[in-house]
N, C-alpha and C. Protein backbone atom coordinates (compact mmCIF):
# COMPACT_ATOMS: atom_id res chain seq x y z
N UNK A 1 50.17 182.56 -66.67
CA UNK A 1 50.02 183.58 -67.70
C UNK A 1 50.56 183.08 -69.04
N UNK A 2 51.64 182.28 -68.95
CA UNK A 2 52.72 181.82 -70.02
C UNK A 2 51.34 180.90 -71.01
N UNK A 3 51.20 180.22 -70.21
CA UNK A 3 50.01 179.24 -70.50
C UNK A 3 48.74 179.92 -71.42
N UNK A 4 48.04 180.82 -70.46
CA UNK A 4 46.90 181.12 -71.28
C UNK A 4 47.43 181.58 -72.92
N UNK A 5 48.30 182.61 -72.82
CA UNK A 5 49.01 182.96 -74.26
C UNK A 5 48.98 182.12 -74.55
N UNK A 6 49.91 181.14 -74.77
CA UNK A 6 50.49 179.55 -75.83
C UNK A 6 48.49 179.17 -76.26
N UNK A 7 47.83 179.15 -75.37
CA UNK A 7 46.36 178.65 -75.80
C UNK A 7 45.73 179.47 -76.38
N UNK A 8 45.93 181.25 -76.36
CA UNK A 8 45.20 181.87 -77.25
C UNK A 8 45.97 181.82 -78.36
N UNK A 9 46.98 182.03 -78.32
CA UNK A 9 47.76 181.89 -79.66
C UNK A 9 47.39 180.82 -80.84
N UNK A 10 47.35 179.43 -79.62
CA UNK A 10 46.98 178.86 -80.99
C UNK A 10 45.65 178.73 -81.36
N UNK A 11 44.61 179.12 -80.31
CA UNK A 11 43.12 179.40 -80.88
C UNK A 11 43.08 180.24 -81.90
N UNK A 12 43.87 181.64 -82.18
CA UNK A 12 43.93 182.63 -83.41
C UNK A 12 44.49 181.80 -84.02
N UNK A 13 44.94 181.16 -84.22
CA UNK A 13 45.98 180.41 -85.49
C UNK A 13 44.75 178.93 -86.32
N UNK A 14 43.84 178.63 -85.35
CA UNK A 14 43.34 177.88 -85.65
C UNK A 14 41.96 177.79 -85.94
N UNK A 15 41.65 179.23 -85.39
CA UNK A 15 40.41 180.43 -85.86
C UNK A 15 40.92 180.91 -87.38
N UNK A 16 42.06 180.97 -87.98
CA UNK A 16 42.86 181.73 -88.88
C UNK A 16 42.69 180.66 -89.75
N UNK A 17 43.07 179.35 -89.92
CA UNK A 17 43.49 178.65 -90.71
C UNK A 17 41.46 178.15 -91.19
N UNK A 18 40.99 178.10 -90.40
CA UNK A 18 39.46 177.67 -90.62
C UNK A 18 38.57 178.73 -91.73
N UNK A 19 39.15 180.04 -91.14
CA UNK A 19 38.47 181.06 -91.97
C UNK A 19 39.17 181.40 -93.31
N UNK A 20 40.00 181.06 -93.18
CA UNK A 20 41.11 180.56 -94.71
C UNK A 20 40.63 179.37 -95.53
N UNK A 21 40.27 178.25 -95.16
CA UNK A 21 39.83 177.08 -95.62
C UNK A 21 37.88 177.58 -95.94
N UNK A 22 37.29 178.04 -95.37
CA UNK A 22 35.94 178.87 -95.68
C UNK A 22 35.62 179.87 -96.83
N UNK A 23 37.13 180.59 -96.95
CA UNK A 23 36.97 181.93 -98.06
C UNK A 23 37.43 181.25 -99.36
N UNK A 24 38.27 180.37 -99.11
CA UNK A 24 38.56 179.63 -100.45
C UNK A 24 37.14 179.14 -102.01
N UNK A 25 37.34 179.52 -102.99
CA UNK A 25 36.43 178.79 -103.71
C UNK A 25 36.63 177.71 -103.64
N UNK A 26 35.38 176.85 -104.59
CA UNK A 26 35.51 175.74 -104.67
C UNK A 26 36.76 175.38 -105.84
N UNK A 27 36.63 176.16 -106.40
CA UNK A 27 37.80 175.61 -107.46
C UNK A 27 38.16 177.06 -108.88
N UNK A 28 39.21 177.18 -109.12
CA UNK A 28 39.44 178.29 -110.00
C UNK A 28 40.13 177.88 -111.09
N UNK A 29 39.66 178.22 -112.54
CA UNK A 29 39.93 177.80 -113.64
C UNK A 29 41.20 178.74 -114.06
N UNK A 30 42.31 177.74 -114.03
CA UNK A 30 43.45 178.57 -114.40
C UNK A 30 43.98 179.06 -115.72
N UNK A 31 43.83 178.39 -116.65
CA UNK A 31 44.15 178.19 -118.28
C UNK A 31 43.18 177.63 -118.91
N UNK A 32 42.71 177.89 -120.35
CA UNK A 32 41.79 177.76 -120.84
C UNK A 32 42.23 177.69 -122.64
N UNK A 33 42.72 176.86 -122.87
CA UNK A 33 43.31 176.75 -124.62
C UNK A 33 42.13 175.66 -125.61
N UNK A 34 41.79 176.40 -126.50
CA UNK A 34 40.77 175.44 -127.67
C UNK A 34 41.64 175.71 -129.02
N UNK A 35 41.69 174.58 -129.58
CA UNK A 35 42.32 174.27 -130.95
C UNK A 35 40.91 174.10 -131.57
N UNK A 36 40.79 174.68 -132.63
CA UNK A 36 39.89 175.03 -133.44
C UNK A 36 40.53 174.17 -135.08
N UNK A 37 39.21 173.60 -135.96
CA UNK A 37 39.60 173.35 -137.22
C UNK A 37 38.13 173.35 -137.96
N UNK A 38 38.29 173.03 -138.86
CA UNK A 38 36.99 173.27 -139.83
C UNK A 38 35.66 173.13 -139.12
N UNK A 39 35.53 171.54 -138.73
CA UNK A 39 34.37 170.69 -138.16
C UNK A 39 34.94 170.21 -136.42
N UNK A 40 35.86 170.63 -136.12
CA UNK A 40 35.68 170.39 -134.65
C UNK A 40 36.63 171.65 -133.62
N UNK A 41 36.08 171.26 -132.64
CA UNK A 41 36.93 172.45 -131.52
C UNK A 41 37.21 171.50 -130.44
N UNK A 42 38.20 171.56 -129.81
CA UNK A 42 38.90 170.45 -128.93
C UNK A 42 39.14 171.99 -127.82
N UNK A 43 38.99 171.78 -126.25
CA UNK A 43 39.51 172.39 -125.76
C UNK A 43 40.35 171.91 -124.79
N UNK A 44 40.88 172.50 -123.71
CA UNK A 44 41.79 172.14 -122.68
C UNK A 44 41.67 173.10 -121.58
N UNK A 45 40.99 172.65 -120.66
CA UNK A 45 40.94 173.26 -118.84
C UNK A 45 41.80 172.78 -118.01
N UNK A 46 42.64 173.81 -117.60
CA UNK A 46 43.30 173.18 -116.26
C UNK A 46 42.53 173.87 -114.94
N UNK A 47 42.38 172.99 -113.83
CA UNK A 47 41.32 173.46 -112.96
C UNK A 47 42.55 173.33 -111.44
N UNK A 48 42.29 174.16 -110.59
CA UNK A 48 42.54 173.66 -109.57
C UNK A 48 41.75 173.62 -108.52
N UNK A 49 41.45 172.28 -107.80
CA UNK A 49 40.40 172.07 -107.57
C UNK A 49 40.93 172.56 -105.83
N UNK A 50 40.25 173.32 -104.58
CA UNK A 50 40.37 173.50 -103.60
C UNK A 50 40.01 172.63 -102.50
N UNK A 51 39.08 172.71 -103.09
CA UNK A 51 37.38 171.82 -101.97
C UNK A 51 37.11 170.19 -102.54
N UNK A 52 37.29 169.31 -101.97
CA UNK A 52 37.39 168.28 -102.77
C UNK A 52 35.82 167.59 -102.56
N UNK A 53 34.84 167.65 -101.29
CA UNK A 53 34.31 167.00 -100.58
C UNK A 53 32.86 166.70 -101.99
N UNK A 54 32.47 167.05 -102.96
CA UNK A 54 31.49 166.94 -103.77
C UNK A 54 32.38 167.22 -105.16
N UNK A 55 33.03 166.14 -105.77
CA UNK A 55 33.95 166.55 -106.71
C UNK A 55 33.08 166.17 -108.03
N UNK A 56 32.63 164.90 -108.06
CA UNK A 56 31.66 165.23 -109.55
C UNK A 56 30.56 166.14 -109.65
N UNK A 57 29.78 166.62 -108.91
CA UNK A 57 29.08 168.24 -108.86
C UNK A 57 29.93 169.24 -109.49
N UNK A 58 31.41 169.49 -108.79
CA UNK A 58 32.04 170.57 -109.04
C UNK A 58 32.54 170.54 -110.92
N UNK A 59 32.86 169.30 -110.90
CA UNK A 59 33.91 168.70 -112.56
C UNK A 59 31.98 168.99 -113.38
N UNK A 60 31.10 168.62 -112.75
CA UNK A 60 29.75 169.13 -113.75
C UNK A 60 29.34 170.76 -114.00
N UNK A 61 30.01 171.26 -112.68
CA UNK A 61 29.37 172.74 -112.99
C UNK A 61 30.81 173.20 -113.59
N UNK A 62 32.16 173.09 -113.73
CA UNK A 62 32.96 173.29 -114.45
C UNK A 62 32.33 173.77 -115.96
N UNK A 63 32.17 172.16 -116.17
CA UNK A 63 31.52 171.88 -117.88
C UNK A 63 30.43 172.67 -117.84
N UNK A 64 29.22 173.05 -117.01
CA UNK A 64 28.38 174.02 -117.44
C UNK A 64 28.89 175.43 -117.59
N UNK A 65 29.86 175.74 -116.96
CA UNK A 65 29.71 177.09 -116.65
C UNK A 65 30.87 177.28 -118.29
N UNK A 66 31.68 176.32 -118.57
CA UNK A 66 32.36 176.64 -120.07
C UNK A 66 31.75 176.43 -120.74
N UNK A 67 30.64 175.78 -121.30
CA UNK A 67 29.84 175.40 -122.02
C UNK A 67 28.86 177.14 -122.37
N UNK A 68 28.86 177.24 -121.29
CA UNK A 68 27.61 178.54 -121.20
C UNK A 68 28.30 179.58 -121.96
N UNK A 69 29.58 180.36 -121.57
CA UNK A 69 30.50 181.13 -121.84
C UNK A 69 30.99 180.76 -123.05
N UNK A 70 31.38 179.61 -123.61
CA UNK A 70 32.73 179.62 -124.67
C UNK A 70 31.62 178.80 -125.79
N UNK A 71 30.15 178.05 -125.40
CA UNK A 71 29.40 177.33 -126.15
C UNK A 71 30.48 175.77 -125.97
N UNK A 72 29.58 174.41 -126.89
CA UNK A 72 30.00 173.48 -126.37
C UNK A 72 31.21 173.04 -127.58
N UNK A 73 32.06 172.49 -126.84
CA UNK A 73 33.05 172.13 -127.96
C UNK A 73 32.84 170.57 -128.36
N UNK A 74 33.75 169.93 -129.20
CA UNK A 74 33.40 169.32 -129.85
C UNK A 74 34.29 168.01 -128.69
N UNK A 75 34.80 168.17 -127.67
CA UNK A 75 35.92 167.38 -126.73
C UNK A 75 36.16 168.33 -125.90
N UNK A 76 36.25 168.26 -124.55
CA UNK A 76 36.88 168.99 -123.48
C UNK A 76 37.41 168.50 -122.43
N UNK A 77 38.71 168.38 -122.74
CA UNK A 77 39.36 168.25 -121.25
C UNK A 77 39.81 168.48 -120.47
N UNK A 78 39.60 168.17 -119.17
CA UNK A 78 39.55 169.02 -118.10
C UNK A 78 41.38 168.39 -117.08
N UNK A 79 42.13 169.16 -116.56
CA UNK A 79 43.15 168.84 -116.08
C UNK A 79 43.27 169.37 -114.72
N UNK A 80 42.71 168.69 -113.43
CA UNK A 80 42.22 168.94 -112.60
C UNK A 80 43.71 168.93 -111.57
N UNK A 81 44.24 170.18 -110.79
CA UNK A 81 45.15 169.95 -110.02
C UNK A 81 44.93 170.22 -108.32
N UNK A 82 45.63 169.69 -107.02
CA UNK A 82 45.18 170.06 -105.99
C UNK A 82 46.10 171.62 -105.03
N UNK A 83 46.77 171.92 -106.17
CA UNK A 83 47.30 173.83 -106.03
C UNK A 83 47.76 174.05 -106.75
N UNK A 84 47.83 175.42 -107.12
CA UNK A 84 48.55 176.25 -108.14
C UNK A 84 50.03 176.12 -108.17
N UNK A 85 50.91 175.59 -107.01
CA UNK A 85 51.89 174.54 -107.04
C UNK A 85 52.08 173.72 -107.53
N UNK A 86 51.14 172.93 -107.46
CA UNK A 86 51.44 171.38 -108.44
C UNK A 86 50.77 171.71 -109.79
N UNK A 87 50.25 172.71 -110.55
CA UNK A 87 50.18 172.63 -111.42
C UNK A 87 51.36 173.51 -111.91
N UNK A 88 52.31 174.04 -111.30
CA UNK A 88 53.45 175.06 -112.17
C UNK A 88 54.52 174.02 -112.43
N UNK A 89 54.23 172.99 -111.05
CA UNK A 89 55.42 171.95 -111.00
C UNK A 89 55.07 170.97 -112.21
N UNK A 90 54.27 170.74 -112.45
CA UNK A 90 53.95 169.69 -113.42
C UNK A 90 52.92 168.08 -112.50
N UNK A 91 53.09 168.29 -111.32
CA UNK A 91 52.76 166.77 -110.69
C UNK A 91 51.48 167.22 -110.03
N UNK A 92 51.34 166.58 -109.11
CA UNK A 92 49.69 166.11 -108.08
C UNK A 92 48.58 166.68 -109.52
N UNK A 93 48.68 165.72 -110.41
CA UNK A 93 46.93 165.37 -110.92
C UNK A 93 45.96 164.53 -110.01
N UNK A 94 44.87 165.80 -110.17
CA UNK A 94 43.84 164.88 -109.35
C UNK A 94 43.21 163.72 -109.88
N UNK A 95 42.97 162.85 -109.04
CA UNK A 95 42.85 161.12 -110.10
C UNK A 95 41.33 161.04 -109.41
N UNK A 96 40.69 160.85 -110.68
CA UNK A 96 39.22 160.80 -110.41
C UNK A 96 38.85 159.15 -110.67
């Protein structure tokens, strides 16, 4: 009996962690700052990226989907982190 528990237990736990890793987006744009001057607009994205498995797709629809919304700036860079942890901490940039 001891047994079957310990095995359902960790089947919910591992049914749990899968459907957690599924609901996740691919990536959520956390901060969003543009310095503006006469003739240019410079912006700054910090991204945190979730889903890593198609990452230049994702870093392209990034740039479309700000582009669409904010129009195109004149420089945009993007500061890609792998959790909302490491971007409060300051470390894990994602290295493309």
């Amino acid at each position: 009996m001891k047994r079957k528990m310990v095995i359902l237990l960790i089947s919910v736990i591992l049914l749990s962690a899968i459907y957690y890793y599924i609901s996740l987006p691919d990536y959520v744009v956390v901060n969003s700052i543009s310095f503006s001057s006469k003739n240019t607009r410079d912006t700054e994205i910090k991204v945190v990226i979730y889903k890593y498995h198609d990452i230049d797709n994702t870093v392209k629809a990034i740039e479309q989907e700000h582009n669409r919304i904010n129009g195109t700036p004149t420089s945009l860079e993007m500061d890609l982190y792998y959790s909302r942890w490491h971007l409060r901490h300051g470390s894990g940039h994602l290295k493309q």
